[in-house]
C-alpha atoms as a PDB file:
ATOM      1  CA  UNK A   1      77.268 123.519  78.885  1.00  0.00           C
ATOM      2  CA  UNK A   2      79.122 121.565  81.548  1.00  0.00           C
ATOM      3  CA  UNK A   3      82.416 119.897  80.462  1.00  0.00           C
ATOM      4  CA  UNK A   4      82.762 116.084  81.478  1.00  0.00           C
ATOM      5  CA  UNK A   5      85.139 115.391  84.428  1.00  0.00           C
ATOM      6  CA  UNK A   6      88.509 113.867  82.480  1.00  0.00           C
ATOM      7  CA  UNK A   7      89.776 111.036  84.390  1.00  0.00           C
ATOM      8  CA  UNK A   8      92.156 110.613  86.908  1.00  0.00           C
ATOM      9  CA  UNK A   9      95.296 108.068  86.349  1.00  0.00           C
ATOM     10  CA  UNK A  10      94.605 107.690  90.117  1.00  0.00           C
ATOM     11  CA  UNK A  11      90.965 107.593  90.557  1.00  0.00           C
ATOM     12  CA  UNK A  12      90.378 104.363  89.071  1.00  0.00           C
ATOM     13  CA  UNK A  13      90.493 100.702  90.938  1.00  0.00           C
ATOM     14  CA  UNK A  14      93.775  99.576  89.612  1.00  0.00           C
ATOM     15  CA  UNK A  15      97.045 101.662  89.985  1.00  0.00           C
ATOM     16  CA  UNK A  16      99.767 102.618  86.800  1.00  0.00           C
ATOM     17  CA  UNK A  17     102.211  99.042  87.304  1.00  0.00           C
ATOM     18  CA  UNK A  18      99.298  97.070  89.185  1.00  0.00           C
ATOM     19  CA  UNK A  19      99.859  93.683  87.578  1.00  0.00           C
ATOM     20  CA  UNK A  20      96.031  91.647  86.818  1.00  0.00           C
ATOM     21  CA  UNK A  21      95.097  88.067  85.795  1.00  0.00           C
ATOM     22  CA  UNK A  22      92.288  87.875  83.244  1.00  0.00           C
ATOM     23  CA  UNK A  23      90.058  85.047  85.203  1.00  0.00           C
ATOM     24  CA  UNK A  24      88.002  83.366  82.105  1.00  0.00           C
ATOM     25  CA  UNK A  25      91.507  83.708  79.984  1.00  0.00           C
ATOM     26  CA  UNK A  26      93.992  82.921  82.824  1.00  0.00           C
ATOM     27  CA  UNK A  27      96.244  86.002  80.723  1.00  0.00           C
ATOM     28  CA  UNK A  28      98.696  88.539  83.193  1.00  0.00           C
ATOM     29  CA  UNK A  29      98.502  92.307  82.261  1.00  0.00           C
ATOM     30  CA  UNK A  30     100.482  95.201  83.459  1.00  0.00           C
ATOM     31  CA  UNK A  31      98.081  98.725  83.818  1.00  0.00           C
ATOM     32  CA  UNK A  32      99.853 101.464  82.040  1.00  0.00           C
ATOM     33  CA  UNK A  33      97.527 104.247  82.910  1.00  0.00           C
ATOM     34  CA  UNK A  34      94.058 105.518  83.346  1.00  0.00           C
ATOM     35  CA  UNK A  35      92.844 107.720  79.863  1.00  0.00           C
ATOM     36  CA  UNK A  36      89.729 108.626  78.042  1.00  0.00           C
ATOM     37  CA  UNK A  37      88.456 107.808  75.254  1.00  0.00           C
ATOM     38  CA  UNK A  38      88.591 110.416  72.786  1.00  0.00           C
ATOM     39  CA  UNK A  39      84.563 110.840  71.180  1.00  0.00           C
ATOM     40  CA  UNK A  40      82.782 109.757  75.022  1.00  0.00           C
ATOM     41  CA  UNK A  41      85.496 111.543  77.689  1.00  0.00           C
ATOM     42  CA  UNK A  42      84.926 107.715  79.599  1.00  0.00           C
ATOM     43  CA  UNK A  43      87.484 106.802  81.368  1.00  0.00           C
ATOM     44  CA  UNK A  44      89.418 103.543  80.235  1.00  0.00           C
ATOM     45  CA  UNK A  45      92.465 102.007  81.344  1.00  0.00           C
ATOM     46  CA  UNK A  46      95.605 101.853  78.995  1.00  0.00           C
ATOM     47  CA  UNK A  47      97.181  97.675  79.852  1.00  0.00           C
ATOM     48  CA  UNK A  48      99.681  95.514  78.333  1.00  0.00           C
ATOM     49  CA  UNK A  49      99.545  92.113  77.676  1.00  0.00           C
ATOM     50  CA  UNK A  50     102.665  90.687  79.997  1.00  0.00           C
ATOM     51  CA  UNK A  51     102.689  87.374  77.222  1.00  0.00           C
ATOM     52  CA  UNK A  52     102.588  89.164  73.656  1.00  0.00           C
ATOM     53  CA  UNK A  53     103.570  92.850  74.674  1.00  0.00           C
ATOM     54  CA  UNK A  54     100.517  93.819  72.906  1.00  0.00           C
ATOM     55  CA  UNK A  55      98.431  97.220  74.111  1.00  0.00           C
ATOM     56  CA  UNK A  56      95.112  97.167  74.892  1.00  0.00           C
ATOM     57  CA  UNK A  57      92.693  99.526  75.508  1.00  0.00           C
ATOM     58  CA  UNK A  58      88.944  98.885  78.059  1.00  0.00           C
ATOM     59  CA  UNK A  59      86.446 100.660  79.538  1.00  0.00           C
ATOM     60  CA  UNK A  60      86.801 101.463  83.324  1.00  0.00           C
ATOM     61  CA  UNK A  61      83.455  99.687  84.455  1.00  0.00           C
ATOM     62  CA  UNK A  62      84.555  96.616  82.417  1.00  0.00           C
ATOM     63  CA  UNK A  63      87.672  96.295  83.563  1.00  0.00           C
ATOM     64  CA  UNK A  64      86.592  97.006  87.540  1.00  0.00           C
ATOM     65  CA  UNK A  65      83.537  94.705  86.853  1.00  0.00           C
ATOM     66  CA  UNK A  66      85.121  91.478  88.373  1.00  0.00           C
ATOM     67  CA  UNK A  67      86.988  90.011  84.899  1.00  0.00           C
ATOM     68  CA  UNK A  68      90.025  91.330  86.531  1.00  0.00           C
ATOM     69  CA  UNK A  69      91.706  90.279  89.966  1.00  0.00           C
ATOM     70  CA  UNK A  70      94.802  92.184  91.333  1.00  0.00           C
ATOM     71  CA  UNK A  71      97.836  89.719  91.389  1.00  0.00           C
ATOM     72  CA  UNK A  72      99.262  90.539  95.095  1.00  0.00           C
ATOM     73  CA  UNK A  73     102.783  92.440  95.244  1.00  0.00           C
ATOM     74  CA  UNK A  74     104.160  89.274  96.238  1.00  0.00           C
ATOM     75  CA  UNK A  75     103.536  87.349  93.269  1.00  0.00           C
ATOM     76  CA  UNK A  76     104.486  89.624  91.335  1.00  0.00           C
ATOM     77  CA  UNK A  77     108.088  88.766  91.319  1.00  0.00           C
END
């Protein structure tokens, strides 16, 4: 019986501290990590909501699939 491959906080799009705007909700999140989820082993990303300081938990192919864009180190500040 093969074992699934756990993820890799590095292995996914967006980086632990990458910073992301929500396009349809116009929210900014901060990545905390890359994890899986407990019953599947499929990878999701750990993120924070920068406005309520709430935790959230997604799916790695739904968060990669384009509802997210990367805010540039620059704006950052």
């Amino acid at each position: 019986m093969n074992k699934p491959k756990m993820a890799d906080a590095d292995s996914g799009l967006f980086k632990p501290g990458s910073k992301l705007k929500h396009r349809k909700t116009g929210g900014f999140y901060k990545v905390l990590l890359l994890a899986n989820v407990e019953a599947s082993l499929e990878p999701a990303y750990v993120y924070e909501s920068m406005q309520s300081h709430d935790f959230w938990i997604r799916p790695q192919a739904e968060m990669e699939d384009g509802r997210f864009e990367l805010i540039p180190a620059a704006e950052k500040e």
